[in-house]
N, C-alpha and C. Protein backbone atom coordinates (compact mmCIF):
# COMPACT_ATOMS: atom_id res chain seq x y z
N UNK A 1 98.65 72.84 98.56
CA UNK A 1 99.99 73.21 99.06
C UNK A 1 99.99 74.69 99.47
N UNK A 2 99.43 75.15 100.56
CA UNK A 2 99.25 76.75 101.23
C UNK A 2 100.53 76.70 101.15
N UNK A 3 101.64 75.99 101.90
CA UNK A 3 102.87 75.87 102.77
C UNK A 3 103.36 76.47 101.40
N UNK A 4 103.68 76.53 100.82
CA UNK A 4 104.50 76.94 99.62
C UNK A 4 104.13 78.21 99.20
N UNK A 5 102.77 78.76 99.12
CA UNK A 5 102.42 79.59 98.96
C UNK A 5 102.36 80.81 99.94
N UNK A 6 102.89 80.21 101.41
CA UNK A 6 103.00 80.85 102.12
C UNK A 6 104.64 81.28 102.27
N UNK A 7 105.46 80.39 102.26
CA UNK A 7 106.29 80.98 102.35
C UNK A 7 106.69 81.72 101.12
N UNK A 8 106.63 82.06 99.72
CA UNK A 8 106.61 82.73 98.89
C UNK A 8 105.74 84.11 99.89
N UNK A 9 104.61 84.38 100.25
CA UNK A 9 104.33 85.42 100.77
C UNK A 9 105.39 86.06 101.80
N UNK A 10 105.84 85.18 102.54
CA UNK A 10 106.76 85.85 103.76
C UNK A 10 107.78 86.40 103.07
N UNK A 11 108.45 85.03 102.11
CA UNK A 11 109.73 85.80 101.44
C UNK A 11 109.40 87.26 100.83
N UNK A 12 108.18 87.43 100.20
CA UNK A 12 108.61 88.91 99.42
C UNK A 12 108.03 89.81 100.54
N UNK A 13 107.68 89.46 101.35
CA UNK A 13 107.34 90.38 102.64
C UNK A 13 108.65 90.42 103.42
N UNK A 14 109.43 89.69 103.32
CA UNK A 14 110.72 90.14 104.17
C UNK A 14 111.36 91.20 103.13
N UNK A 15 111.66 90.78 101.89
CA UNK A 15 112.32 91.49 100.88
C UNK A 15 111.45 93.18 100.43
N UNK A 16 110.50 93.38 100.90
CA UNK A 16 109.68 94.56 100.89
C UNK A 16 110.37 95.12 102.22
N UNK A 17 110.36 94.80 103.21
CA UNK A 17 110.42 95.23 104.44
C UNK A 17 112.07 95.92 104.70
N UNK A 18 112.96 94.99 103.97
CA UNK A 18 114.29 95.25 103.56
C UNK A 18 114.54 96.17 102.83
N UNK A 19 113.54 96.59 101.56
CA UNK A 19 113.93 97.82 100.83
C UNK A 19 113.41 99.12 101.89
């Protein structure tokens, strides 16, 4: 299951990008 693990990467890469 990448797909899951990927979007966990994007999410805290959006939330990094936001702070």
């Amino acid at each position: 299951m990448t797909l899951v693990l990927w979007s966990f990467l994007v999410h805290r890469s959006c939330l990094i990008v936001k702070d």
